[in-house]
N, C-alpha and C. Protein backbone atom coordinates (compact mmCIF):
# COMPACT_ATOMS: atom_id res chain seq x y z
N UNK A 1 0.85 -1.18 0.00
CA UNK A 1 0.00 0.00 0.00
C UNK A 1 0.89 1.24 0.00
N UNK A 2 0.30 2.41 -0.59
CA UNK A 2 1.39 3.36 -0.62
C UNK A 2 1.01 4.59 0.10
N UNK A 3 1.00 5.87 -0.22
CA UNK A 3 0.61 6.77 0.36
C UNK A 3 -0.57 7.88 -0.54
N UNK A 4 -1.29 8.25 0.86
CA UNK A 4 -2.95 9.29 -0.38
C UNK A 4 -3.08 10.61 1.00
N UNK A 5 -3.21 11.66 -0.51
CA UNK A 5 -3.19 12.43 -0.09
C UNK A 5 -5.06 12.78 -0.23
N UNK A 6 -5.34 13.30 0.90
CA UNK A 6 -6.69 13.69 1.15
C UNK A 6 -7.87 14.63 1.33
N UNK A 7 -8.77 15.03 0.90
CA UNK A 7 -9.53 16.22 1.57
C UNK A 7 -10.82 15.74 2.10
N UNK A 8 -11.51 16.22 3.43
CA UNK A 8 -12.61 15.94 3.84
C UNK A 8 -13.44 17.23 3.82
N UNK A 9 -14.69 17.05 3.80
CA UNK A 9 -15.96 18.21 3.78
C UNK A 9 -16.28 17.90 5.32
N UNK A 10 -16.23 18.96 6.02
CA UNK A 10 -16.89 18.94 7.33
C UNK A 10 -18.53 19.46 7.14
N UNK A 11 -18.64 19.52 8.62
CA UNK A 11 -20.25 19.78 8.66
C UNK A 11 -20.03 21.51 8.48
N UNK A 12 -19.09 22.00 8.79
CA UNK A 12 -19.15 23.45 8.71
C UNK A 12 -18.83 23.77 6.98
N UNK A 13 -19.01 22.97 6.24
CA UNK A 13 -18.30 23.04 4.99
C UNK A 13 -16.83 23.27 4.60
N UNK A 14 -16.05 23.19 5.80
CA UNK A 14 -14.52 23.79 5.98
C UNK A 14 -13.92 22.57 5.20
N UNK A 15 -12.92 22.97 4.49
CA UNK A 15 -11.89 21.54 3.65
C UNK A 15 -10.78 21.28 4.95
N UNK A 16 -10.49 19.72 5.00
CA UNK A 16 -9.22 19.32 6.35
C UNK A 16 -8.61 18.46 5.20
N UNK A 17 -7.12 18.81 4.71
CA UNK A 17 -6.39 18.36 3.96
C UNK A 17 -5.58 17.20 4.86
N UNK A 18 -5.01 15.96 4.19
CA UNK A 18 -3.90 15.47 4.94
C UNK A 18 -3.48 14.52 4.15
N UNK A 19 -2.39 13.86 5.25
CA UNK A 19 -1.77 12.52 4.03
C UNK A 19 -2.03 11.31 5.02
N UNK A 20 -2.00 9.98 4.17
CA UNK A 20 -1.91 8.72 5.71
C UNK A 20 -1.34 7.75 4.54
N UNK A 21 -1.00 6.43 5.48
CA UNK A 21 -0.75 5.84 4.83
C UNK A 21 -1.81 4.41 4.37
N UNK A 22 -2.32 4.75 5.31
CA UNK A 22 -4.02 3.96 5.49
C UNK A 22 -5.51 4.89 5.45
N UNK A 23 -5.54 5.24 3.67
CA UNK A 23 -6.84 5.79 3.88
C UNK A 23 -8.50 5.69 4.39
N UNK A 24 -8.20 4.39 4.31
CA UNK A 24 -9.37 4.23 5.01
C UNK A 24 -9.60 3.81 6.39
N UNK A 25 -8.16 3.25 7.18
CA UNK A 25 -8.36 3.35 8.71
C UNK A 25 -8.29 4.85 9.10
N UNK A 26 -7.43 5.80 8.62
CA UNK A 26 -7.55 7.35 8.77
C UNK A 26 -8.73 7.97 8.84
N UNK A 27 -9.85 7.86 7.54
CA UNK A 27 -10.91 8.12 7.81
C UNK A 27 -12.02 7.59 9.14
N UNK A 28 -11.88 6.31 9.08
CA UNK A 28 -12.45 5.55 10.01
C UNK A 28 -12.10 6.28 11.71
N UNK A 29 -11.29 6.72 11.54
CA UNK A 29 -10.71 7.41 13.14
C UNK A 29 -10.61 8.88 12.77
N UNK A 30 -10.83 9.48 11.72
CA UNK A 30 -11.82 11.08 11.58
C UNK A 30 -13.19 10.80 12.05
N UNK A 31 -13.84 10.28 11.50
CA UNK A 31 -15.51 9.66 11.43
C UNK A 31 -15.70 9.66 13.39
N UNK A 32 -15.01 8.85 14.23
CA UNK A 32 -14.63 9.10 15.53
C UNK A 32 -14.57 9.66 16.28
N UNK A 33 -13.66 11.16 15.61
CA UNK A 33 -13.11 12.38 16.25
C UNK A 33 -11.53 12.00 17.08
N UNK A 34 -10.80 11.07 16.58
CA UNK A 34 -9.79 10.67 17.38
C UNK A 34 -8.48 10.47 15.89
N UNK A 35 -8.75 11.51 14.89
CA UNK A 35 -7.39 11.87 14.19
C UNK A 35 -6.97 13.44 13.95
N UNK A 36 -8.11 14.18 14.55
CA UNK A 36 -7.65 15.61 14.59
C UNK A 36 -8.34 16.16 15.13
N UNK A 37 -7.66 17.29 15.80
CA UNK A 37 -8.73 18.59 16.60
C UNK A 37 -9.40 19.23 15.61
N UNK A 38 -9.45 19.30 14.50
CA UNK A 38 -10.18 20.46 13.72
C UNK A 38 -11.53 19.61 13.40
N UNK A 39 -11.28 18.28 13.16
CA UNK A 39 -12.06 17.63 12.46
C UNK A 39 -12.93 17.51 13.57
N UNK A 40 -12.72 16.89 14.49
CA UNK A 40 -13.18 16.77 16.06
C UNK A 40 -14.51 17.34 16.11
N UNK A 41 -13.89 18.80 16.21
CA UNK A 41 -15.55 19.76 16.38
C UNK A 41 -16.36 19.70 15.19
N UNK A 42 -15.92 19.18 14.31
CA UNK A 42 -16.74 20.14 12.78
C UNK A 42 -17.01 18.52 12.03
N UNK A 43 -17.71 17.36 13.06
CA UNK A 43 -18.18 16.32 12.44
C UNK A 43 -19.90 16.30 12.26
N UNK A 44 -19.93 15.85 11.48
CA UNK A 44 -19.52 14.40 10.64
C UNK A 44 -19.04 15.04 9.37
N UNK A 45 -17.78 14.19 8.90
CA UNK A 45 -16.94 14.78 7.61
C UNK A 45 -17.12 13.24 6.83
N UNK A 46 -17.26 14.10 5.49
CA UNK A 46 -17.56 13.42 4.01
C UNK A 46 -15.59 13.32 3.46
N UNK A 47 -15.24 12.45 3.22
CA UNK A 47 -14.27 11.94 2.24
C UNK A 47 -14.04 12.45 0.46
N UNK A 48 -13.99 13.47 0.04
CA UNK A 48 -14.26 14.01 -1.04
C UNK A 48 -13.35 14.14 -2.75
N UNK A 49 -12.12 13.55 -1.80
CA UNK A 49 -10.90 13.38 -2.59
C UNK A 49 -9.61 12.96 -2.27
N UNK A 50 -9.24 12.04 -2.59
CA UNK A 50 -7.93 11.46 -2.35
C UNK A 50 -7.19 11.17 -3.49
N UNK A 51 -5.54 11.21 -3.60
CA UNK A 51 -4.78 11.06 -4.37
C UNK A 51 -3.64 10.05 -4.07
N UNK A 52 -3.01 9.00 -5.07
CA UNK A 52 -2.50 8.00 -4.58
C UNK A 52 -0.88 8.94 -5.31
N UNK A 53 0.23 8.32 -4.32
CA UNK A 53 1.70 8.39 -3.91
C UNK A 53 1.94 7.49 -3.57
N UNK A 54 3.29 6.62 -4.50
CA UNK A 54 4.32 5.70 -4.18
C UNK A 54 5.29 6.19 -2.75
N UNK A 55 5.41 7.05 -2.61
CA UNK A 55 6.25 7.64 -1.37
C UNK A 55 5.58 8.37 -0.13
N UNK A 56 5.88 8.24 0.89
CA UNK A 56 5.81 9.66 1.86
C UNK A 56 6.09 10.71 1.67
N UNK A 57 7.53 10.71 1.43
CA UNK A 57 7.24 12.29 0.43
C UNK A 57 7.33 12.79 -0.44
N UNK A 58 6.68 12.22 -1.07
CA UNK A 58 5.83 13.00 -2.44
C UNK A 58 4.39 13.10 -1.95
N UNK A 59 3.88 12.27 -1.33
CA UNK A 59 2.58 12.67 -0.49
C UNK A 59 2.18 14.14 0.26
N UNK A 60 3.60 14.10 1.33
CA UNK A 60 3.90 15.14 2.23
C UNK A 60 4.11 16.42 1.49
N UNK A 61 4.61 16.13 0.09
CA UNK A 61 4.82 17.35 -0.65
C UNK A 61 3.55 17.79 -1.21
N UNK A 62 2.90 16.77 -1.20
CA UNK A 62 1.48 16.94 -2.42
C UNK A 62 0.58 18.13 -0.97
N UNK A 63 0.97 17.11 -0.66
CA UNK A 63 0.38 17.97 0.89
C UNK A 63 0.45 19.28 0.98
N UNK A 64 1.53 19.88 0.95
CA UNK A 64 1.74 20.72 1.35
C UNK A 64 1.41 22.27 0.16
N UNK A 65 1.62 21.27 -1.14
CA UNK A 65 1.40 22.38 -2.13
C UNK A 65 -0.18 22.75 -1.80
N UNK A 66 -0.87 21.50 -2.13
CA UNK A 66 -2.43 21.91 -1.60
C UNK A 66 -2.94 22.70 -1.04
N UNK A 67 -1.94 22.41 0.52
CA UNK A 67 -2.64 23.37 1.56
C UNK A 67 -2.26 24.62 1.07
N UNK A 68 -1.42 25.06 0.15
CA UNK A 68 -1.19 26.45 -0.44
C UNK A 68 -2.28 27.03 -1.13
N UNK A 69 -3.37 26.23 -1.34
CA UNK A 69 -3.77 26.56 -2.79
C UNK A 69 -4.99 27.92 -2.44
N UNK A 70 -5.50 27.87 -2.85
CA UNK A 70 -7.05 28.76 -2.26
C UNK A 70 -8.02 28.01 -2.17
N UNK A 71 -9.16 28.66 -1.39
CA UNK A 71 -10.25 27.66 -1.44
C UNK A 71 -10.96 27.47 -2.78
N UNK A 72 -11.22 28.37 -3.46
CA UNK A 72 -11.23 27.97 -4.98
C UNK A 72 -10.62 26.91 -5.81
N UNK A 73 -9.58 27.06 -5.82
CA UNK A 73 -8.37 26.22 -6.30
C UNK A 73 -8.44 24.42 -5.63
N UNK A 74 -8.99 24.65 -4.53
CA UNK A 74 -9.00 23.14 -3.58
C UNK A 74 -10.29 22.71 -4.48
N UNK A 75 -11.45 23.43 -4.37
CA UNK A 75 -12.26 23.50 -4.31
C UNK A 75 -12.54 22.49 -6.44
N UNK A 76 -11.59 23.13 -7.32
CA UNK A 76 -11.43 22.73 -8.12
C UNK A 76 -10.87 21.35 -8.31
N UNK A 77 -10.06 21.55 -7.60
CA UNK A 77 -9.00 20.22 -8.17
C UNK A 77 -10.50 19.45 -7.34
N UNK A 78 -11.47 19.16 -6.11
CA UNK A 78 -11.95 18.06 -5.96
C UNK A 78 -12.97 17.75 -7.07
N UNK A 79 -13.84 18.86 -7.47
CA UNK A 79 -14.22 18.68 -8.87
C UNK A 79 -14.31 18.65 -9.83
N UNK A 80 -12.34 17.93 -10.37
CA UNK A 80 -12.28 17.43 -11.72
C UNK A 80 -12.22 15.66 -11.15
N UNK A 81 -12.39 15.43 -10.41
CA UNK A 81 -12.66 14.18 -9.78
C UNK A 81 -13.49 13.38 -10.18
């Protein structure tokens, strides 16, 4: 298994970007409230886009450009999906 980079829709409509190496135990422990404080308050979060990486970091990088992007721009890349 390799690495995915991610975005979730909260209940506040807010985007929570990240990387794991297990997307779907990651989600499974968002869904919880026991993989992040942001997500925590602002459940129940929808799964809306993920991207697959052979590496950590190229993940971590994918990561990071993302979180640069605007909310527009996020907002795009999930709907060419």
């Amino acid at each position: 298994m390799g690495y995915f980079v991610y975005f979730l829709r909260c209940r506040d409509d807010s985007l929570y970007c990240g990387y794991t190496h297990d997307l779907v135990e990651r989600v499974k422990l968002h869904r919880v409230g026991r993989a992040s404080k942001y997500t925590r308050s602002r459940l129940p979060i929808v799964l809306v886009y993920s991207e697959p990486f052979s590496t950590q970091s190229l993940a971590m990088k994918r990561e990071a450009e993302i979180k640069s992007f605007t909310r527009k721009k996020k907002l795009d890349l999930i709907n060419k999906r």
